[in-house]
Protein backbone atom coordinates (compact mmCIF):
# COMPACT_ATOMS: atom_id res chain seq x y z
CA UNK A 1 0.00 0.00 0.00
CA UNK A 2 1.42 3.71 -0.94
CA UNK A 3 0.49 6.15 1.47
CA UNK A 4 -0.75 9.24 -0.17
CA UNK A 5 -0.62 12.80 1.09
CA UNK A 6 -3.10 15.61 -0.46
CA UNK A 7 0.26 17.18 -2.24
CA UNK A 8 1.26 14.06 -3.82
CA UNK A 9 -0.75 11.09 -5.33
CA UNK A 10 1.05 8.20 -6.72
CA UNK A 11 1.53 8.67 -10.22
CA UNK A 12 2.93 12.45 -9.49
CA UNK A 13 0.29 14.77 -10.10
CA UNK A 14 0.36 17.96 -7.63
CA UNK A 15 -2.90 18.90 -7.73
CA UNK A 16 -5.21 18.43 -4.46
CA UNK A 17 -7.42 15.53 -5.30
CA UNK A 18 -11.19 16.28 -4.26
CA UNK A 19 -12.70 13.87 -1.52
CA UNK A 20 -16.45 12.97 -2.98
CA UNK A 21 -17.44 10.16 -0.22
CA UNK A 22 -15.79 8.79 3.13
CA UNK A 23 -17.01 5.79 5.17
CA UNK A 24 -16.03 4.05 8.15
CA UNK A 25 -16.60 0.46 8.29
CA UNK A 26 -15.93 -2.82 9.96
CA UNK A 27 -11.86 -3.00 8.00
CA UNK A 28 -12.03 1.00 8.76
CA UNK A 29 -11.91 4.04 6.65
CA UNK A 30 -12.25 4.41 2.85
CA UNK A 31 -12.37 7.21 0.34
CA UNK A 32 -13.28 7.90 -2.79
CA UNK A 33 -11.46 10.83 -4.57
CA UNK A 34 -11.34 12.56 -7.78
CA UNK A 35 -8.57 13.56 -9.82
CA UNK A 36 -8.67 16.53 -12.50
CA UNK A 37 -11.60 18.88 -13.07
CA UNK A 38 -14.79 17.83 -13.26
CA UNK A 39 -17.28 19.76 -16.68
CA UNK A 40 -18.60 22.56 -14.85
CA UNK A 41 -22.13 23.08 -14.85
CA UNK A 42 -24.37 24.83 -18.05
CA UNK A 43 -24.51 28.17 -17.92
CA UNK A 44 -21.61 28.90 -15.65
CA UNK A 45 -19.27 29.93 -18.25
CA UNK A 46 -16.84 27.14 -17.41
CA UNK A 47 -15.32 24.80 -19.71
CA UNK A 48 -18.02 22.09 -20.47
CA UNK A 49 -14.77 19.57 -20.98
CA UNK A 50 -12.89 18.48 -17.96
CA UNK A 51 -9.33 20.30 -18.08
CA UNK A 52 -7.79 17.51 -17.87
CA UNK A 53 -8.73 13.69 -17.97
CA UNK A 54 -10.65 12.78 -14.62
CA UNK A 55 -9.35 10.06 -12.28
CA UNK A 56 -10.91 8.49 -9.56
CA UNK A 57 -9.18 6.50 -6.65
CA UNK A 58 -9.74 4.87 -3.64
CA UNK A 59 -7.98 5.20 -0.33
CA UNK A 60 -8.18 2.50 2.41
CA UNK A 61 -7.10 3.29 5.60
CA UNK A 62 -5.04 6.14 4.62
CA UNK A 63 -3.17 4.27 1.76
CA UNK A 64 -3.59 4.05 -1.99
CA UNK A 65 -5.57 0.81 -2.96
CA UNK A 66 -6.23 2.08 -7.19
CA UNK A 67 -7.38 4.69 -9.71
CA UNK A 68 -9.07 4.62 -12.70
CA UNK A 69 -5.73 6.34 -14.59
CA UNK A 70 -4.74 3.08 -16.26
CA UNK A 71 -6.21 -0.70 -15.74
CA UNK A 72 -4.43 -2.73 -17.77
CA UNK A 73 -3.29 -5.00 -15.38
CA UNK A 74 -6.49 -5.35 -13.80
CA UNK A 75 -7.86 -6.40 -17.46
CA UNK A 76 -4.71 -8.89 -18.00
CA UNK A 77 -6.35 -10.77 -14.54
CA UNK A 78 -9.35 -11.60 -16.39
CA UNK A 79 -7.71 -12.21 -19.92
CA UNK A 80 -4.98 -14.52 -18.46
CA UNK A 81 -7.22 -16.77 -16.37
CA UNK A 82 -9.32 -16.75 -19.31
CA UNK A 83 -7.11 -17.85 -21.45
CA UNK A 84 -5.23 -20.50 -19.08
CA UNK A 85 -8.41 -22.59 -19.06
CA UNK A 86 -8.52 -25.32 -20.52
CA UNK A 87 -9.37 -25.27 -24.66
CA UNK A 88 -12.77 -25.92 -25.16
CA UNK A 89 -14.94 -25.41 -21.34
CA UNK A 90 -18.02 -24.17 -22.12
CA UNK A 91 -19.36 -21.06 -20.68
CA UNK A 92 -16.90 -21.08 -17.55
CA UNK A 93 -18.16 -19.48 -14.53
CA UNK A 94 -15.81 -16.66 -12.63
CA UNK A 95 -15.08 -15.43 -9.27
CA UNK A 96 -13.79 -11.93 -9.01
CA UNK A 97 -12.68 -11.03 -5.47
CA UNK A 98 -12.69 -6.78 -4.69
CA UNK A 99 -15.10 -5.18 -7.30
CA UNK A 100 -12.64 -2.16 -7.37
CA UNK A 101 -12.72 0.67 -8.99
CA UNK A 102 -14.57 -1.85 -12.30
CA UNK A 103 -12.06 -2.94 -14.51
CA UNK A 104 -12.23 -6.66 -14.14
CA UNK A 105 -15.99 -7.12 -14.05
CA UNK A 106 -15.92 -4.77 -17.05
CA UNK A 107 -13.28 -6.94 -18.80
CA UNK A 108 -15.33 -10.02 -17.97
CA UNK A 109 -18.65 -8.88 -18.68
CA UNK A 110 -17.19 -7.77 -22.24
CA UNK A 111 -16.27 -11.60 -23.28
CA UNK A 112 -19.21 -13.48 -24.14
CA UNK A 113 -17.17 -16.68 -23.11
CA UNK A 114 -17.40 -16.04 -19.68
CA UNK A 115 -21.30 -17.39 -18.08
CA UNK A 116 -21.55 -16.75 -14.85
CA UNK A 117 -19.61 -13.67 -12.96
CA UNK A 118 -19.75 -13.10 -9.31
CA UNK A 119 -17.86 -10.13 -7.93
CA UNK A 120 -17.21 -10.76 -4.07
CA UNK A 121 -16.68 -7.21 -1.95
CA UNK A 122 -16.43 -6.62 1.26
CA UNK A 123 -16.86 -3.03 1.60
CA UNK A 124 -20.55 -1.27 0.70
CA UNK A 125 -18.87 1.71 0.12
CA UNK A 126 -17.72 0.45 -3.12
CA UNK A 127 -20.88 -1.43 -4.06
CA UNK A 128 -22.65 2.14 -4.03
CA UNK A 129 -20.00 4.08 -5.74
CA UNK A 130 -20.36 1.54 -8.52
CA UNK A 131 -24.33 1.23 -8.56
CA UNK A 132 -25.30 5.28 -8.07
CA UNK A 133 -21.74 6.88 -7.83
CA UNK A 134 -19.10 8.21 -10.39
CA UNK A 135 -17.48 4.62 -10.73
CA UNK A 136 -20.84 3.72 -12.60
CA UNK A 137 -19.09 5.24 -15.87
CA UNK A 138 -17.22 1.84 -16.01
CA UNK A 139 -19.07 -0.83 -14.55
CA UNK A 140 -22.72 0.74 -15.37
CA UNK A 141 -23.20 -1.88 -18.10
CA UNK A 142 -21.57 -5.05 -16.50
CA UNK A 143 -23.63 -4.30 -13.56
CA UNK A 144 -26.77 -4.38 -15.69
CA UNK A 145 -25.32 -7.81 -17.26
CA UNK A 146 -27.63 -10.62 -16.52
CA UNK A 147 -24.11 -13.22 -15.46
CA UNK A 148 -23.45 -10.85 -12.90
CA UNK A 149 -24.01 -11.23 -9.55
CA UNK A 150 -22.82 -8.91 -6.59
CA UNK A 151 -22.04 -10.20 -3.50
CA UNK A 152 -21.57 -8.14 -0.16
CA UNK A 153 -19.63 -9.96 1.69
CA UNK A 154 -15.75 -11.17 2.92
CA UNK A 155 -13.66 -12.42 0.31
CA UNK A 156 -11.64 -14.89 2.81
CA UNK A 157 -15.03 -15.82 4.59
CA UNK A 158 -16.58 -16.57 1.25
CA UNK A 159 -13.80 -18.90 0.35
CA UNK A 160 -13.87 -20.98 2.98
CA UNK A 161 -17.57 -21.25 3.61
CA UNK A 162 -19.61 -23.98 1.06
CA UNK A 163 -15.99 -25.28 -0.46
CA UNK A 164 -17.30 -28.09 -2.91
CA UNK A 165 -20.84 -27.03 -3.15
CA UNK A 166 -20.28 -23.56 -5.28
CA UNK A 167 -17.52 -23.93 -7.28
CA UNK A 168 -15.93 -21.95 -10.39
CA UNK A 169 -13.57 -22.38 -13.25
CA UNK A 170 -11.83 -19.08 -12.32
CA UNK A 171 -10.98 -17.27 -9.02
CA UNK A 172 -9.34 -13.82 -9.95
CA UNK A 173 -8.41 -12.31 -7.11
CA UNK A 174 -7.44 -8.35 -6.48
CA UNK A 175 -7.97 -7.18 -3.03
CA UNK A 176 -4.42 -6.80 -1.84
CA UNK A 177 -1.84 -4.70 -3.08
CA UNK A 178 -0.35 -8.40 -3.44
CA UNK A 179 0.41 -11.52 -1.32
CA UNK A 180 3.47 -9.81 0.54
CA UNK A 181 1.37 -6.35 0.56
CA UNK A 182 -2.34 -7.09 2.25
CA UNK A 183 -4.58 -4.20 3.18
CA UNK A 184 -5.63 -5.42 6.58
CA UNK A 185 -3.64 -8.45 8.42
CA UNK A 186 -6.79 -10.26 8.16
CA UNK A 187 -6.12 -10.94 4.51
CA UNK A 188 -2.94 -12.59 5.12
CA UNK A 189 -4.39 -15.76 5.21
CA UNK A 190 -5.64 -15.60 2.14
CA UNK A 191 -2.17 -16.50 0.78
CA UNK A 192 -1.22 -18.95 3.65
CA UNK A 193 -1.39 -22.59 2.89
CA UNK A 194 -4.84 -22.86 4.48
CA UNK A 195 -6.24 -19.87 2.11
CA UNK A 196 -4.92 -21.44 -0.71
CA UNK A 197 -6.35 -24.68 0.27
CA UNK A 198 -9.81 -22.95 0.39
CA UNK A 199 -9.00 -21.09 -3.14
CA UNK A 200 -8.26 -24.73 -4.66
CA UNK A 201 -11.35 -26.51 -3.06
CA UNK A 202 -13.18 -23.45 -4.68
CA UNK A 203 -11.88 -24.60 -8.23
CA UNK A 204 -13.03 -27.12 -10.63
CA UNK A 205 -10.79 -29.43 -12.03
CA UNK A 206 -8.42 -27.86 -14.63
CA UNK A 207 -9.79 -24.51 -12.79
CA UNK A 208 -6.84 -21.59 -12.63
CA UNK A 209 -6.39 -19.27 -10.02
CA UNK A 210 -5.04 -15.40 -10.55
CA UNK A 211 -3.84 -13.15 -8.01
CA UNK A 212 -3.02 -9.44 -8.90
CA UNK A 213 -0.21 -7.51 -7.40
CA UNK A 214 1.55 -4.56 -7.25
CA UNK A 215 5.07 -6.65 -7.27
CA UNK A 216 6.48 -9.91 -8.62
CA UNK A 217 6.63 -12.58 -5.39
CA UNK A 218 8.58 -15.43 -6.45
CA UNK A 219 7.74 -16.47 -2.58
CA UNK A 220 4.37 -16.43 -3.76
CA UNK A 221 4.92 -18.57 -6.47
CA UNK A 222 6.58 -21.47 -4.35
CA UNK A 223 3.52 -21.30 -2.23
CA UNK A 224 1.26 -22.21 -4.69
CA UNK A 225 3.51 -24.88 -5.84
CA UNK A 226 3.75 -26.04 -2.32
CA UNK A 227 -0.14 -26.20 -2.32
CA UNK A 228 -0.71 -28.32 -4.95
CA UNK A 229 -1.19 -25.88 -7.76
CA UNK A 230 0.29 -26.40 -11.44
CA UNK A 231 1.74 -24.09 -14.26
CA UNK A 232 2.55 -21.66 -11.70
CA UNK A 233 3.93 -18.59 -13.40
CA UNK A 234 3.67 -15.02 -13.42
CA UNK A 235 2.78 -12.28 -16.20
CA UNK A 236 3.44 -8.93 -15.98
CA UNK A 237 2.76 -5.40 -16.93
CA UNK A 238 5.05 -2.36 -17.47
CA UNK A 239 4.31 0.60 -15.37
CA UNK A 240 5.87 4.25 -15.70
CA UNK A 241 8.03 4.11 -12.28
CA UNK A 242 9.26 1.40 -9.91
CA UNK A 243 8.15 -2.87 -10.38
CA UNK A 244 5.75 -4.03 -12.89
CA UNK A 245 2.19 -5.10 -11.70
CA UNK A 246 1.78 -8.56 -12.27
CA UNK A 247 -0.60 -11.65 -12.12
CA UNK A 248 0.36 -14.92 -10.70
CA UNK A 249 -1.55 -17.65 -12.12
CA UNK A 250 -1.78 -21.20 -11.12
CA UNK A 251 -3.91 -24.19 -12.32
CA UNK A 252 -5.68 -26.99 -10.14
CA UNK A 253 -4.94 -30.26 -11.10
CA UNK A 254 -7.16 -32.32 -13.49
C-alpha cells in the first residue's frame, strides 16, 4: 500500500485531489477521490470539458488501494485466467474477489465466453460508488449484465464457507496490493497454505487461479507450488516508475 498525502498522489500529479465520499466500516476508513476537473455546470461559463482527464481512486485506511488512470493490469487478470483454461470449457463461470474501482468485471462482462460472474466485496462503500456513484461510468453496463451477480460480503469468509458445493472455473483475485502487501492483516491468510487450500477446493478441475499484485513474489509462487497448484507462473505489466504489476496464475490439477 502507498500512502498518499493531499500534495502528492502516486503517479505524481500535484494537484489536491477532491474527496467525494468517506465511510467508516468494519476493516475502517475508505475514500473515494477525484482527480482533474470535473465539466462545470451549463450556464456557468466554465469549460463544459474536464481540463484535464478525470481520475478516480480509492484510499483504504489512509493508503492508496487504485485509480481509474490506467487498468491494464487489472484487465490482463481476467484475460490470463481466461485464457489458461482449458481449450474448449463451455461457458466457464468466474469469481472476481474486490469489485474495485470496475475494470475486471468490465473486462469479464465484455467476453461473451465467460457465463456466470460473481464479484465478491467486502466493503458497501464500493458497491454504491459503482451502482449510483461516479465509478458507474465503467461498470454501469456489467452491472446491468444478466451473469453478474454482486455479492456483499468477505472475500476470505466466502472462500472458505460452502468449499465443494459452489464452485468456479476461475478465481481472480485483487484485493491486496499483493500476497506480501495485504490491506488489513486479516487478509494474510488468504495466501497462507490454508487460504490457498480454500481457493483450490473453490476450483473445478483444470480450474486456474489469478492473483493481482503490485510486485512480482517469487515467494508467492513457491507457495502455490507447495499447495498443490500447477503451471505456476507469473505475467506482468510495465508501469511508468518502480516494479511491474503482475498476475500470478496457477492451475488446479485435473
Amino acid at each position: 500500500m502507498v500512502p498518499v498525502t493531499p500534495a502528492q498522489t502516486p503517479d505524481g500529479h500535484s494537484a489536491v485531489p477532491c474527496t467525494l465520499d468517506r465511510r467508516l466500516g468494519p476493516y475502517g476508513e475508505v475514500v473515494l477521490r477525484r482527480r482533474g476537473a470535473a465539466p462545470a455546470e451549463p450556464g456557468t461559463g466554465g469549460p463544459a470539458q474536464p481540463v484535464e482527464p478525470v481520475v478516480y481512486e480509492i484510499i483504504a485506511n489512509g493508503c492508496f488501494l487504485m485509480d481509474t488512470s490506467d487498468g491494464r493490469s487489472e484487465r490482463l487478470l481476467v484475460d490470463a485466467a481466461l485464457a489458461a483454461l482449458p481449450a474448449g470449457r463451455p461457458r466457464p463461470a468466474v469469481l472476481i474477489g474486490g469489485l474495485g474501482v470496475g475494470f475486471s468485471l468490465a473486462r469479464a462482462a465484455g467476453r461473451p465466453r465467460w457465463g456466470r460472474i460473481v464479484v465478491v466485496e467486502r466493503e458497501e462503500a464500493v458497491i454504491d460508488w459503482h451502482r449510483t456513484g461516479p465509478l458507474s461510468a465503467v461498470s454501469a453496463d456489467a452491472l446491468a449484465d444478466p451473469r453478474t451477480e454482486i455479492l456483499h460480503t468477505d472475500l476470505v469468509a466466502h472462500l472458505r464457507t460452502g468449499a465443494g458445493q459452489n464452485t468456479y472455473d476461475a478465481l481472480c483475485l485483487d484485493i491486496d496490493n499483493g500476497p506480501d502487501w495485504t490491506v488489513t492483516e486479516d487478509n494474510g491468510s488468504l495466501y497462507s497454505p490454508a487460504g490457498l487450500a480454500a481457493c483450490r477446493d473453490r476450483l473445478t478441475p483444470g480450474g486456474v487461479l489469478a492473483v493481482w499484485s503490485a510486485q512480482p513474489s517469487p515467494a508467492f509462487e513457491e507457495a502455490l507450488r507447495n499447495a498443490g497448484f500447477t503451471g505456476v507462473h507469473t505475467e506482468e505489466i510495465p508501469v511508468v516508475r518502480g516494479v511491474p504489476d503482475v498476475v500470478h496464475l496457477a492451475r488446479k490439477g485435473a
